[in-house]
C-alpha atoms as a PDB file:
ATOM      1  CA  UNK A   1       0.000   0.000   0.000  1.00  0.00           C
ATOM      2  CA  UNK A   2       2.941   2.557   0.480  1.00  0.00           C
ATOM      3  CA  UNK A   3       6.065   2.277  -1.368  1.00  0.00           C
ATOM      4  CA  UNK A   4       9.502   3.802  -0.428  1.00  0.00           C
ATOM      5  CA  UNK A   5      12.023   4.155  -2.567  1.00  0.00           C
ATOM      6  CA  UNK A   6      15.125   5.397  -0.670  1.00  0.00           C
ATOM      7  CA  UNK A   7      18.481   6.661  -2.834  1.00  0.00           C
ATOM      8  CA  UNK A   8      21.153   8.263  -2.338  1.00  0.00           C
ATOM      9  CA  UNK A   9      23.874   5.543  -0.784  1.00  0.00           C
ATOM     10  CA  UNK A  10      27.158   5.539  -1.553  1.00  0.00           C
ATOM     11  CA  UNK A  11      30.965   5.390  -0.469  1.00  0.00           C
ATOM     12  CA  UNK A  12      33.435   7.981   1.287  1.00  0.00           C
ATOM     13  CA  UNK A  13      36.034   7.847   3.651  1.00  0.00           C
ATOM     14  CA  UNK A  14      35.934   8.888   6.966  1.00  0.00           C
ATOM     15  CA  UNK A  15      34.821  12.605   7.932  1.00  0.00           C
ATOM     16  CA  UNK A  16      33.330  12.765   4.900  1.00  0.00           C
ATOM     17  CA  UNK A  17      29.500  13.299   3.670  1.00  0.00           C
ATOM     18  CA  UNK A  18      26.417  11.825   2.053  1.00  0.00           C
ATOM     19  CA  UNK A  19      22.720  12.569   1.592  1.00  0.00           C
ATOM     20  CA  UNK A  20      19.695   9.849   1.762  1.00  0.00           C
ATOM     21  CA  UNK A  21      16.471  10.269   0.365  1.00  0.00           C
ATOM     22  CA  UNK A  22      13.123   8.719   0.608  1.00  0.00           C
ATOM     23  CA  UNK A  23       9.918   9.477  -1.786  1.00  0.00           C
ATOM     24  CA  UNK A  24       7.145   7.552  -0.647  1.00  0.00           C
ATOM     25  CA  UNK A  25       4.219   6.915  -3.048  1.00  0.00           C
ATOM     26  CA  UNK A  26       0.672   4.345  -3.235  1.00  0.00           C
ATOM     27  CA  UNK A  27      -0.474   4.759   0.428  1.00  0.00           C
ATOM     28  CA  UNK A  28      -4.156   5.169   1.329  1.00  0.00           C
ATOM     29  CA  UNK A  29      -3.321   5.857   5.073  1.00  0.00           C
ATOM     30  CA  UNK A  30      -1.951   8.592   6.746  1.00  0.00           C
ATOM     31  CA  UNK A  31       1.676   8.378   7.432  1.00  0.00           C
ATOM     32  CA  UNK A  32       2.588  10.126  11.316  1.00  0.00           C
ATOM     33  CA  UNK A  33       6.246   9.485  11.117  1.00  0.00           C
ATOM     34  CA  UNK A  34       8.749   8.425   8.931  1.00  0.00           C
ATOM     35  CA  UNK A  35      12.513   7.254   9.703  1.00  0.00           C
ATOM     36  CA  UNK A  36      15.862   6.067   9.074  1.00  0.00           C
ATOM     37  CA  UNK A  37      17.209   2.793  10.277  1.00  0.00           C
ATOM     38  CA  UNK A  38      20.169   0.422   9.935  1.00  0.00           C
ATOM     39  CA  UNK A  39      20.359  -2.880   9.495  1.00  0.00           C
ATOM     40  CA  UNK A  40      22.445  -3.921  12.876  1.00  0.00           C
ATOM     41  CA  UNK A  41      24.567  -6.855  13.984  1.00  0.00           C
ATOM     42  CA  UNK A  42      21.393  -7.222  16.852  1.00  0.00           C
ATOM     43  CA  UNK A  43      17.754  -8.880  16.492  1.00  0.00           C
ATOM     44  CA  UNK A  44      16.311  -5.606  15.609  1.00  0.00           C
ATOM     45  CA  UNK A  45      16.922  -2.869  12.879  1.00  0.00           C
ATOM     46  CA  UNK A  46      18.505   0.100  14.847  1.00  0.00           C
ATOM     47  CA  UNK A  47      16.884   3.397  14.542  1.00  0.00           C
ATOM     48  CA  UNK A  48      18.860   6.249  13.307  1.00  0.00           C
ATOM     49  CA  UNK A  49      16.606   9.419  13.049  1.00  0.00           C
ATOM     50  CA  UNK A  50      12.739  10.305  12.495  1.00  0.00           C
ATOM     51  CA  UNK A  51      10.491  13.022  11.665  1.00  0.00           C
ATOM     52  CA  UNK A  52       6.754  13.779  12.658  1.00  0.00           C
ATOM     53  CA  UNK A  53       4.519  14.488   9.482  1.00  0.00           C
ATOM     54  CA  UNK A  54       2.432  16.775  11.734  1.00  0.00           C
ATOM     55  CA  UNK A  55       5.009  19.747  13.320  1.00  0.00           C
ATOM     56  CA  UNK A  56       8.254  18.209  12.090  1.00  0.00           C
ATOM     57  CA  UNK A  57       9.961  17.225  15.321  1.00  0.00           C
ATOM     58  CA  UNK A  58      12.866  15.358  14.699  1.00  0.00           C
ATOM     59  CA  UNK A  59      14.329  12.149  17.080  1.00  0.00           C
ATOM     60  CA  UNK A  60      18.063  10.949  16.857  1.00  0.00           C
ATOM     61  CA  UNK A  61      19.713   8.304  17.789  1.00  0.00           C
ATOM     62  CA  UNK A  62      22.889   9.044  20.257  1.00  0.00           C
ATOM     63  CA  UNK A  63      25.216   7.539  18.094  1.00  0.00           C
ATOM     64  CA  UNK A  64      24.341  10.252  15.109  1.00  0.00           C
ATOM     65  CA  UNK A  65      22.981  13.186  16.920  1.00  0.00           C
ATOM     66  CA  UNK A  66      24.963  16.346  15.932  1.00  0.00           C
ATOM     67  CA  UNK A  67      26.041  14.532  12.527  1.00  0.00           C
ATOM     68  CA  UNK A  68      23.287  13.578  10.858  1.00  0.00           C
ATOM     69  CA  UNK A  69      20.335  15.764  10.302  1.00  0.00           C
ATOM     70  CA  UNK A  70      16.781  14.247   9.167  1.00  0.00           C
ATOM     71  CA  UNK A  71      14.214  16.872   7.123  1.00  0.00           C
ATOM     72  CA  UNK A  72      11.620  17.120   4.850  1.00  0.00           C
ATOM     73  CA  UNK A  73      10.321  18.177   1.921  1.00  0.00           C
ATOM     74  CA  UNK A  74       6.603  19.434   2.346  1.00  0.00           C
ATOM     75  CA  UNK A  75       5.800  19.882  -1.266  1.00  0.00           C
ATOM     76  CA  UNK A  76       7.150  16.624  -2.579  1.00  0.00           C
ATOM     77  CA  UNK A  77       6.279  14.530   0.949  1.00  0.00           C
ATOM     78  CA  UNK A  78      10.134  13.112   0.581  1.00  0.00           C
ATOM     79  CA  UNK A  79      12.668  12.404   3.299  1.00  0.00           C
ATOM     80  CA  UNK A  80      16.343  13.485   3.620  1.00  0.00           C
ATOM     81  CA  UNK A  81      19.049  12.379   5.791  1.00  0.00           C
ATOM     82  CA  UNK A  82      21.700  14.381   5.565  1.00  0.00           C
ATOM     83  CA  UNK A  83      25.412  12.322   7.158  1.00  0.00           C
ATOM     84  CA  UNK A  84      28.672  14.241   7.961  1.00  0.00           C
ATOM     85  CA  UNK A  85      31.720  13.313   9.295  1.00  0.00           C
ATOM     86  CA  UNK A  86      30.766   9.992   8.601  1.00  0.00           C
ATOM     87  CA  UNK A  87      32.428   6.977  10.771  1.00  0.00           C
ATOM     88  CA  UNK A  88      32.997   3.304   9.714  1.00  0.00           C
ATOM     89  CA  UNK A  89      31.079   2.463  12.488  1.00  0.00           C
ATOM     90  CA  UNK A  90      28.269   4.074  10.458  1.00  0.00           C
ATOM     91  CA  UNK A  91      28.743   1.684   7.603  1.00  0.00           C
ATOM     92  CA  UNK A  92      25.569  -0.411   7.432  1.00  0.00           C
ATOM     93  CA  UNK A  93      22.239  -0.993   4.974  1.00  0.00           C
ATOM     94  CA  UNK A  94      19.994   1.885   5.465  1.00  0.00           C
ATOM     95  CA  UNK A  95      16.255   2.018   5.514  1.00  0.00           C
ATOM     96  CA  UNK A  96      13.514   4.127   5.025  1.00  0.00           C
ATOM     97  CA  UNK A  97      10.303   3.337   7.294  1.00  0.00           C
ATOM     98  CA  UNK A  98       6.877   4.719   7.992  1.00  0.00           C
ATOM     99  CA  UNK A  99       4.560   4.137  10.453  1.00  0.00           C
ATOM    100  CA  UNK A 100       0.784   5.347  10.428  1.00  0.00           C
ATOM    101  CA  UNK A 101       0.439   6.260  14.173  1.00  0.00           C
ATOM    102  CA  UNK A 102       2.531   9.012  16.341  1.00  0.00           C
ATOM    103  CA  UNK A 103       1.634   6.413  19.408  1.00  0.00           C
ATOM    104  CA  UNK A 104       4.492   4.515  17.894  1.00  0.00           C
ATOM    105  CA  UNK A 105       7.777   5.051  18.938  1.00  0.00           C
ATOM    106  CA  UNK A 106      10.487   6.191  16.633  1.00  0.00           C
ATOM    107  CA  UNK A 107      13.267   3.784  17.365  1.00  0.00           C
ATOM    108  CA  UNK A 108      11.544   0.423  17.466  1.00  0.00           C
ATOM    109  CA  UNK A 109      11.137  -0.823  14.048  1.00  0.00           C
ATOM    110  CA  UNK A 110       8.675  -3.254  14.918  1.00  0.00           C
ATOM    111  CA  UNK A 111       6.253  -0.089  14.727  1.00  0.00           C
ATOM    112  CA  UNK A 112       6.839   0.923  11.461  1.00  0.00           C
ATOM    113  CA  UNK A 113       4.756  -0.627   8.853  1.00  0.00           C
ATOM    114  CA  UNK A 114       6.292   0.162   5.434  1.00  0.00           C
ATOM    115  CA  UNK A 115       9.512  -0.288   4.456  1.00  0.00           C
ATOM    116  CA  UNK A 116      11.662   0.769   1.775  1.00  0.00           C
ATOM    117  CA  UNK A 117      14.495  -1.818  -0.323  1.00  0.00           C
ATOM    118  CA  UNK A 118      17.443  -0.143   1.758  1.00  0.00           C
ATOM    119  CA  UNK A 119      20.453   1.525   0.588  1.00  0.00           C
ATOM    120  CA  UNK A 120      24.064   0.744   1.279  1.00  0.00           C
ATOM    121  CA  UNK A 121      26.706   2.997   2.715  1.00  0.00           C
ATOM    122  CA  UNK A 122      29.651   2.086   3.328  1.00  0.00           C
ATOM    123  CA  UNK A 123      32.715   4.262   5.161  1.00  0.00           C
ATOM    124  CA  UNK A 124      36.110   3.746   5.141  1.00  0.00           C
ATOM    125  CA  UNK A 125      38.723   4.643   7.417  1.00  0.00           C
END
């Protein structure tokens, strides 16, 4: 019902930057949040950042806070994640998500329902 389509990926070496996007498209619910998460080593996708489609309030994971920035784009209802001084700890699959309810909360992925294909970045030292 909603496709996400996320782009963007790439590879640098360390300090340096990249920009993910997302463009959703097909959904006949609302979507209250969308996010970024990475596919890590755990049981669980880890989220990285997330943004409220109502007021725009923006959650970050510890890890990325003050280096990445999530934002979006009102007129084209599209995602960006903006990385600098990337780390190869920050080398992983990333995902776009969605969820149809602000009751869910931003860092479990078991709450979102839609998922995009992912997109790889990789950093090197």
């Amino acid at each position: 019902q909603v496709r996400l389509a996320e782009s963007g990926g790439g590879s640098v070496q360390a300090g340096g930057s990249l920009r993910l996007s997302c463009a959703p498209s097909g959904t006949k619910y609302n979507i209250a949040c969308m996010g970024w998460f990475r596919q890590a080593h755990g049981n669980e996708r880890e989220g990285v950042a997330a943004i409220l489609t109502v007021g725009g309030m923006t959650f970050y994971a510890d890890s990325v806070k003050g280096r990445f920035t999530i934002s979006r784009d009102r007129a084209k209802v599209t995602i960006t994640l903006q990385m600098n001084d990337l780390k190869p700890e920050d080398t992983d699959m990333y995902y776009c998500a969605a969820a149809t309810s602000v009751g869910a909360i931003w860092s479990r992925a078991s709450q979102y329902h839609y998922w995009g294909q992912g997109t790889q970045v990789t950093v090197s030292s």
